[in-house]
PDB file of N, CA and C in Angstrom:
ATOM      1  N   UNK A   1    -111.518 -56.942  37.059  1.00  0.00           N
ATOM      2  CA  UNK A   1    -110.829 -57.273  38.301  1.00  0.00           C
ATOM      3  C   UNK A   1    -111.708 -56.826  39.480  1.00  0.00           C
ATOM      4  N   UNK A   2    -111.834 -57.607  40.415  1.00  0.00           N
ATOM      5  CA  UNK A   2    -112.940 -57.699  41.941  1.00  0.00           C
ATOM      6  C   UNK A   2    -111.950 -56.484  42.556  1.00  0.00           C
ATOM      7  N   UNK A   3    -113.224 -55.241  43.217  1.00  0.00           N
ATOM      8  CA  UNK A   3    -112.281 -54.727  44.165  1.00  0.00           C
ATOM      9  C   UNK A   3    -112.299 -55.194  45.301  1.00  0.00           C
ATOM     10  N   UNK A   4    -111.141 -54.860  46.319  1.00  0.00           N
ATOM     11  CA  UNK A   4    -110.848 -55.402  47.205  1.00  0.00           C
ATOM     12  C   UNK A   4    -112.041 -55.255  48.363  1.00  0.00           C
ATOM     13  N   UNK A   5    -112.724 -54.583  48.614  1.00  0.00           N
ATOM     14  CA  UNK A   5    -114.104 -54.241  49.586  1.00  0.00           C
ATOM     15  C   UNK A   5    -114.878 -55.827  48.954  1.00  0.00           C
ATOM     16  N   UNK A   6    -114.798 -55.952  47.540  1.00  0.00           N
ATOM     17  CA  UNK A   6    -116.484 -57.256  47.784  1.00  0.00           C
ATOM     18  C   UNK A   6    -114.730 -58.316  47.614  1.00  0.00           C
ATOM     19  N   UNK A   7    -113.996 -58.627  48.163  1.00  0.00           N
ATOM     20  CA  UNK A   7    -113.029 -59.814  48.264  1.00  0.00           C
ATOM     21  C   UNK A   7    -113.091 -60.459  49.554  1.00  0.00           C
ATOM     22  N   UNK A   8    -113.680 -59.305  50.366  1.00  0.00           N
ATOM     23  CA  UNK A   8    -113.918 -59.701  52.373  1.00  0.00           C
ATOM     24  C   UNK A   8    -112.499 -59.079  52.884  1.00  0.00           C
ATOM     25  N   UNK A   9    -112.279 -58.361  52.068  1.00  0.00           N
ATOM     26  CA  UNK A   9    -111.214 -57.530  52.881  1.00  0.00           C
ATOM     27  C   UNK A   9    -111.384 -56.992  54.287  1.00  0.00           C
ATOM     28  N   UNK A  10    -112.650 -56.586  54.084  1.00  0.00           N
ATOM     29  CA  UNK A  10    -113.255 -56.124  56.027  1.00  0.00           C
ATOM     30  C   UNK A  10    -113.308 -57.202  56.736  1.00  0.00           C
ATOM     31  N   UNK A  11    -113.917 -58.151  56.312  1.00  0.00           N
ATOM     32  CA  UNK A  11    -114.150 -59.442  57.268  1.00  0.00           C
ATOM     33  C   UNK A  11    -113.067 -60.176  57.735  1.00  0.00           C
ATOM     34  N   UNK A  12    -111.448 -59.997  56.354  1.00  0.00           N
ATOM     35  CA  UNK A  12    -110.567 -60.632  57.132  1.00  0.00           C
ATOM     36  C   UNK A  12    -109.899 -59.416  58.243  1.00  0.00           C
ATOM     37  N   UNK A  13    -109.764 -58.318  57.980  1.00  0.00           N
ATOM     38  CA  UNK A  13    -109.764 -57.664  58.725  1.00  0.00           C
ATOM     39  C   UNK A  13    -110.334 -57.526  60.133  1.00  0.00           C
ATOM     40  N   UNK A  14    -111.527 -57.491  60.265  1.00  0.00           N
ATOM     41  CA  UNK A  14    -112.322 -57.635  61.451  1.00  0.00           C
ATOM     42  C   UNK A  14    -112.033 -59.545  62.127  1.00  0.00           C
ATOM     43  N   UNK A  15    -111.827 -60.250  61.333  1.00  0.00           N
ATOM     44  CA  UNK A  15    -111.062 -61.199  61.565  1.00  0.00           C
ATOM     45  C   UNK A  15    -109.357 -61.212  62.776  1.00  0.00           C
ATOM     46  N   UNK A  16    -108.998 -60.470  61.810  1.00  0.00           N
ATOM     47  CA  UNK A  16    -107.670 -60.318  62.592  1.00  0.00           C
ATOM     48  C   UNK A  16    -107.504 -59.013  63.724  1.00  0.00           C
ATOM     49  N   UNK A  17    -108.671 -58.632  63.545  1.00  0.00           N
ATOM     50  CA  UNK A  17    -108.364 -57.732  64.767  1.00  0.00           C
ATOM     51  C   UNK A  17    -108.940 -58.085  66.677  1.00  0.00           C
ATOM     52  N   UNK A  18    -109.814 -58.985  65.757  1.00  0.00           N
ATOM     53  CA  UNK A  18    -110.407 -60.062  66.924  1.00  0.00           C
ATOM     54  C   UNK A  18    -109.704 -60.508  67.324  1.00  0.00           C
ATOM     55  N   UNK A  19    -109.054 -61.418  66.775  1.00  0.00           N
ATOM     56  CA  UNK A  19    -107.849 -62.450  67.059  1.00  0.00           C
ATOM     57  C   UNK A  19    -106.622 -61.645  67.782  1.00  0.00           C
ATOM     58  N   UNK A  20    -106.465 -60.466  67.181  1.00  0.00           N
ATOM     59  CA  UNK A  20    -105.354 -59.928  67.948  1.00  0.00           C
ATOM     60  C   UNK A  20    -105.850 -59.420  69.372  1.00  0.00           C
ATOM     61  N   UNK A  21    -107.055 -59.101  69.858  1.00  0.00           N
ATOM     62  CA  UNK A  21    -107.475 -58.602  70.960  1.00  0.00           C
ATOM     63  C   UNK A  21    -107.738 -59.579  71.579  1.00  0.00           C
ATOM     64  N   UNK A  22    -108.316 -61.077  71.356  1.00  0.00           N
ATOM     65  CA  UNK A  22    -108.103 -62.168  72.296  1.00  0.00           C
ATOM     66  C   UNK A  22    -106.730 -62.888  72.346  1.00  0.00           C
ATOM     67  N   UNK A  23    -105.826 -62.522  71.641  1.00  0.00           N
ATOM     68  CA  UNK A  23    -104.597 -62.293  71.865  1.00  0.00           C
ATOM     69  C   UNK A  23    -104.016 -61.748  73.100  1.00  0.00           C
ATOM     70  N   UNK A  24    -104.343 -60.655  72.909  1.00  0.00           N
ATOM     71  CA  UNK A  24    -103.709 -59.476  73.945  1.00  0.00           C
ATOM     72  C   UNK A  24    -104.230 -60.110  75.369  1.00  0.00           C
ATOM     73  N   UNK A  25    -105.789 -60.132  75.574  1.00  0.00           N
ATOM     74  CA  UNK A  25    -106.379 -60.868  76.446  1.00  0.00           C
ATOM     75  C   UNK A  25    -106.051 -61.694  77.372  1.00  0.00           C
ATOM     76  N   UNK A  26    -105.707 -62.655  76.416  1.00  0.00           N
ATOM     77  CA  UNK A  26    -104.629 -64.131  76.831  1.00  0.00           C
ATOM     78  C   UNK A  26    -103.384 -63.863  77.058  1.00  0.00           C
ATOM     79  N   UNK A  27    -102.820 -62.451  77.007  1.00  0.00           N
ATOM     80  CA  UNK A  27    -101.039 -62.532  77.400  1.00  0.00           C
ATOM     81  C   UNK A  27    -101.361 -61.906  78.693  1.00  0.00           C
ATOM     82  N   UNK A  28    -102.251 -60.658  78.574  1.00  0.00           N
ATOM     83  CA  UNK A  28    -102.387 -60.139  80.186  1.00  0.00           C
ATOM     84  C   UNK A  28    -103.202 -61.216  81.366  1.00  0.00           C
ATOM     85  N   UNK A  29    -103.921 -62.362  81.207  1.00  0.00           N
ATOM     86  CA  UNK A  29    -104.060 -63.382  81.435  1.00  0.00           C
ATOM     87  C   UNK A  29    -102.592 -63.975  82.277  1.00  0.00           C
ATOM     88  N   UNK A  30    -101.653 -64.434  81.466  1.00  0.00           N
ATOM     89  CA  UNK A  30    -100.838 -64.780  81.812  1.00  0.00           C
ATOM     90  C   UNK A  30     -99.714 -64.090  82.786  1.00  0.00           C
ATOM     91  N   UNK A  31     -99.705 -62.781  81.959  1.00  0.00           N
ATOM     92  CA  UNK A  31     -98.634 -61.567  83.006  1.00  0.00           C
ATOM     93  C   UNK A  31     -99.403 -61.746  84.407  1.00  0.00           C
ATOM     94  N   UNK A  32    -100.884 -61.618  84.337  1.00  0.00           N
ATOM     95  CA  UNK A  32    -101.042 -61.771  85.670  1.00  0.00           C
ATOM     96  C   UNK A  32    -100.590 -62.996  86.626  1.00  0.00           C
ATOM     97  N   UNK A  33    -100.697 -63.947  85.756  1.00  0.00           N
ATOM     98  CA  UNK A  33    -100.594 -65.478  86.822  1.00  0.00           C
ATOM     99  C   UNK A  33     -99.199 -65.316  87.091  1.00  0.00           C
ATOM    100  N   UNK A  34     -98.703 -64.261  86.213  1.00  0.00           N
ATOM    101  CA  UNK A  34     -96.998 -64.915  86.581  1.00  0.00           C
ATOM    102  C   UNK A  34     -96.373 -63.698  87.564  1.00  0.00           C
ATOM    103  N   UNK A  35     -97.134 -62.981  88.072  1.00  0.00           N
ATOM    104  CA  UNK A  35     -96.755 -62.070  88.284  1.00  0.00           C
ATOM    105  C   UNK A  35     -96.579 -62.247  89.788  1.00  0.00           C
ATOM    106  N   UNK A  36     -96.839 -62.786  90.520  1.00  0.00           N
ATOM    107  CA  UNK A  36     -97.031 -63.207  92.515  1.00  0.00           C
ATOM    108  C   UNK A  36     -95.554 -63.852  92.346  1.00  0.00           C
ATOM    109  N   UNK A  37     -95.734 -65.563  91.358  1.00  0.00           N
ATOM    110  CA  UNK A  37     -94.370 -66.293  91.141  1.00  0.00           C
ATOM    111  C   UNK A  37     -93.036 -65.608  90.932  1.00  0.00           C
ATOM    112  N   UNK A  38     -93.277 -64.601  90.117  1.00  0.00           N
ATOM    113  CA  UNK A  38     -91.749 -63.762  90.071  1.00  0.00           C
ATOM    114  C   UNK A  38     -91.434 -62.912  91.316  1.00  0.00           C
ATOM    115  N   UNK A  39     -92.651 -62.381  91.863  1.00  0.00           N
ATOM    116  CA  UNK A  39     -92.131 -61.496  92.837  1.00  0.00           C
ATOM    117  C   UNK A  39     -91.559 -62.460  94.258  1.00  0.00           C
ATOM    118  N   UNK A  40     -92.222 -63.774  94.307  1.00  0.00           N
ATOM    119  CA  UNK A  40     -92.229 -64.470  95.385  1.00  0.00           C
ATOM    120  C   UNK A  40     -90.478 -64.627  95.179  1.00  0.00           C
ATOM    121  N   UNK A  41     -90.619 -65.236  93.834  1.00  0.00           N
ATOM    122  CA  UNK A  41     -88.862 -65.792  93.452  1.00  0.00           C
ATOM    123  C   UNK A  41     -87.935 -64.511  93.593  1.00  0.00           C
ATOM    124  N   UNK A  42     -88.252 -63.325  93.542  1.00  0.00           N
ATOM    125  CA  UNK A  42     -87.471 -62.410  93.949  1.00  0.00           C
ATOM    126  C   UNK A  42     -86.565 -62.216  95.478  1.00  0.00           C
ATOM    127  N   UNK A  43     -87.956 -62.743  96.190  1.00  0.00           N
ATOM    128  CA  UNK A  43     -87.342 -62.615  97.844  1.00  0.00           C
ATOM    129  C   UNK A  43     -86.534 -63.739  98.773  1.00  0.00           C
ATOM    130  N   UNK A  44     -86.961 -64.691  97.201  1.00  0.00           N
ATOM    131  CA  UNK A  44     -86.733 -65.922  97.975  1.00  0.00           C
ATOM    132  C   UNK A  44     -85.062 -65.634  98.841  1.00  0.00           C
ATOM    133  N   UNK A  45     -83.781 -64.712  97.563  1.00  0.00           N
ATOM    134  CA  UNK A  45     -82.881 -64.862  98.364  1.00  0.00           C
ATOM    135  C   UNK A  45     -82.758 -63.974  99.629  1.00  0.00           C
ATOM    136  N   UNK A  46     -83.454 -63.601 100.041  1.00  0.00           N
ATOM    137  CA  UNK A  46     -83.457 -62.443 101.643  1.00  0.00           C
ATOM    138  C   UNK A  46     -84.149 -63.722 102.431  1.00  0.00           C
ATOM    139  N   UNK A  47     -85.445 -64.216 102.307  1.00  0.00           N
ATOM    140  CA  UNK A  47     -85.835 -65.480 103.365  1.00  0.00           C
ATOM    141  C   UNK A  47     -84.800 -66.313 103.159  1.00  0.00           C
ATOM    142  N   UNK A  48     -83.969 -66.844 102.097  1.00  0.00           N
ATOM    143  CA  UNK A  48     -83.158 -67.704 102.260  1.00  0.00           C
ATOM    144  C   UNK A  48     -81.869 -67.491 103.324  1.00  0.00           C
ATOM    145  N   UNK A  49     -81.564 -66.221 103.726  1.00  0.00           N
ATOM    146  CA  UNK A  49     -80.677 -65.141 104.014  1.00  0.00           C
ATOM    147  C   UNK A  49     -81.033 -65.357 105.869  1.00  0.00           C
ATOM    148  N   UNK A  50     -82.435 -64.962 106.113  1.00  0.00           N
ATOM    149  CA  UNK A  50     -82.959 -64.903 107.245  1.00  0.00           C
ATOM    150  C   UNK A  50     -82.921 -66.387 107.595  1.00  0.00           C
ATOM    151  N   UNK A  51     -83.438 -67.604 107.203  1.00  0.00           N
ATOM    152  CA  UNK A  51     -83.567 -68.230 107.483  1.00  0.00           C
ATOM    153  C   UNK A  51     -82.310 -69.551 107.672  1.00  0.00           C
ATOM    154  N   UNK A  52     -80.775 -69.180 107.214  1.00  0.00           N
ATOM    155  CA  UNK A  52     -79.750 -68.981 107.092  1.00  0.00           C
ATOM    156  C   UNK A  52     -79.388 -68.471 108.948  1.00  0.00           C
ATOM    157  N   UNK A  53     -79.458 -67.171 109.090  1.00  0.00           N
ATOM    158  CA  UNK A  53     -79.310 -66.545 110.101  1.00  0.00           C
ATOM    159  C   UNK A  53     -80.074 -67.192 111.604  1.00  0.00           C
ATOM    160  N   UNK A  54     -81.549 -67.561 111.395  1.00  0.00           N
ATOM    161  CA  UNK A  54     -81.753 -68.521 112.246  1.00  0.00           C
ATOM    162  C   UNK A  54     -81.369 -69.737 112.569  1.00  0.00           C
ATOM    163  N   UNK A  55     -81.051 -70.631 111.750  1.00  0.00           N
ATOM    164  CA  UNK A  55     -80.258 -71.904 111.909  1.00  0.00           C
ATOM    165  C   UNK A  55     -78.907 -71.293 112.599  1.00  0.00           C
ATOM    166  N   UNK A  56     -78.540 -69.790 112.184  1.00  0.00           N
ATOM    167  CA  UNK A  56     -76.876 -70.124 113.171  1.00  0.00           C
ATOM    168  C   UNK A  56     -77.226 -69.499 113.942  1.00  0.00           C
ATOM    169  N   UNK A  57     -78.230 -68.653 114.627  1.00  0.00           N
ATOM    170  CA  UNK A  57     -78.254 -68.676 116.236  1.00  0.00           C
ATOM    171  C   UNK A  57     -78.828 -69.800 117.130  1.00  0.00           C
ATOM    172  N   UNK A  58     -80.086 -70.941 116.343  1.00  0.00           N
ATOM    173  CA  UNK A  58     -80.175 -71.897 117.253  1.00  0.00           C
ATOM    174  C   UNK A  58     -78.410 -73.010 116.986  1.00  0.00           C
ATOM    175  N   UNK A  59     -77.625 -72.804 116.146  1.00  0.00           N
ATOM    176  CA  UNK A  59     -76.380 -73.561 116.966  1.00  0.00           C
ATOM    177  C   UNK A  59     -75.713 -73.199 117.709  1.00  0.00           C
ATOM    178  N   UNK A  60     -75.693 -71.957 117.651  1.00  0.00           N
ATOM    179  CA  UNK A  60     -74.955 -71.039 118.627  1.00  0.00           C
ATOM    180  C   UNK A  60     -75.873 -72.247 119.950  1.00  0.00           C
ATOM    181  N   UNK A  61     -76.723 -71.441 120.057  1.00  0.00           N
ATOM    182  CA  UNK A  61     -77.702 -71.523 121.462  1.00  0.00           C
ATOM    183  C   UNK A  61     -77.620 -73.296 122.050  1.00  0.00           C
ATOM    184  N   UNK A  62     -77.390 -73.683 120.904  1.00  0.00           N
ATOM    185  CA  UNK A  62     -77.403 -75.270 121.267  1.00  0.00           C
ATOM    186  C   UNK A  62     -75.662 -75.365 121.333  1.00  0.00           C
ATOM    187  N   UNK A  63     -74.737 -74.871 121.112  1.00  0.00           N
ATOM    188  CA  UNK A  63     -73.269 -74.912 121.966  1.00  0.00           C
ATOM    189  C   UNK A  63     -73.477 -74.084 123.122  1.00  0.00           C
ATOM    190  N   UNK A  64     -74.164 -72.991 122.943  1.00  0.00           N
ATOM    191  CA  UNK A  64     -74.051 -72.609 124.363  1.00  0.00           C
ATOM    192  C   UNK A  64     -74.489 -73.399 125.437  1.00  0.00           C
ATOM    193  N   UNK A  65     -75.436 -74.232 125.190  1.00  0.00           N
ATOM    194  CA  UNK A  65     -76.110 -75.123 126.323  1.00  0.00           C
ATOM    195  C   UNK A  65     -75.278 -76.402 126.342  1.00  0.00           C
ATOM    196  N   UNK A  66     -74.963 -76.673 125.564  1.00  0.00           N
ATOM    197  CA  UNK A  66     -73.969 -78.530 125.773  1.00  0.00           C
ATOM    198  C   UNK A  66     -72.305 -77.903 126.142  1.00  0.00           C
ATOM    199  N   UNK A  67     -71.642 -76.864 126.459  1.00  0.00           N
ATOM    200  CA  UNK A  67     -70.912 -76.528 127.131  1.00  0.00           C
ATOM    201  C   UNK A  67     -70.963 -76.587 128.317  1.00  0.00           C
TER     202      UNK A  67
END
């Protein structure tokens, strides 16, 4: 029976450890790209909030003037 060292036990090994580190690579890759988009989508409801608040003082301001 072959021991497991001459089967390429290292090589699949060193195989999969590659793969798992361009793995890892490619997710922090991604955490980064996604990371501006979530924070942006976070605020969106406070600008939505502010910008809410400006539309009702220019109606205000526009009844105050056509009175």
């Amino acid at each position: 029976m072959p021991d497991a060292m001459s089967n390429g036990l290292p090589a699949l090994l060193l195989a999969q450890a590659t793969e798992n580190d361009e793995l890892r690579q490619q997710l922090a890759t991604a955490q980064g790209l996604l990371l501006e988009p979530a924070i942006d989508a976070g605020q969106l409801p406070v600008r939505l909030e502010a910008i809410q608040h400006e539309r009702d003082a220019w109606k205000q301001e526009v009844e105050r003037l056509t009175v």
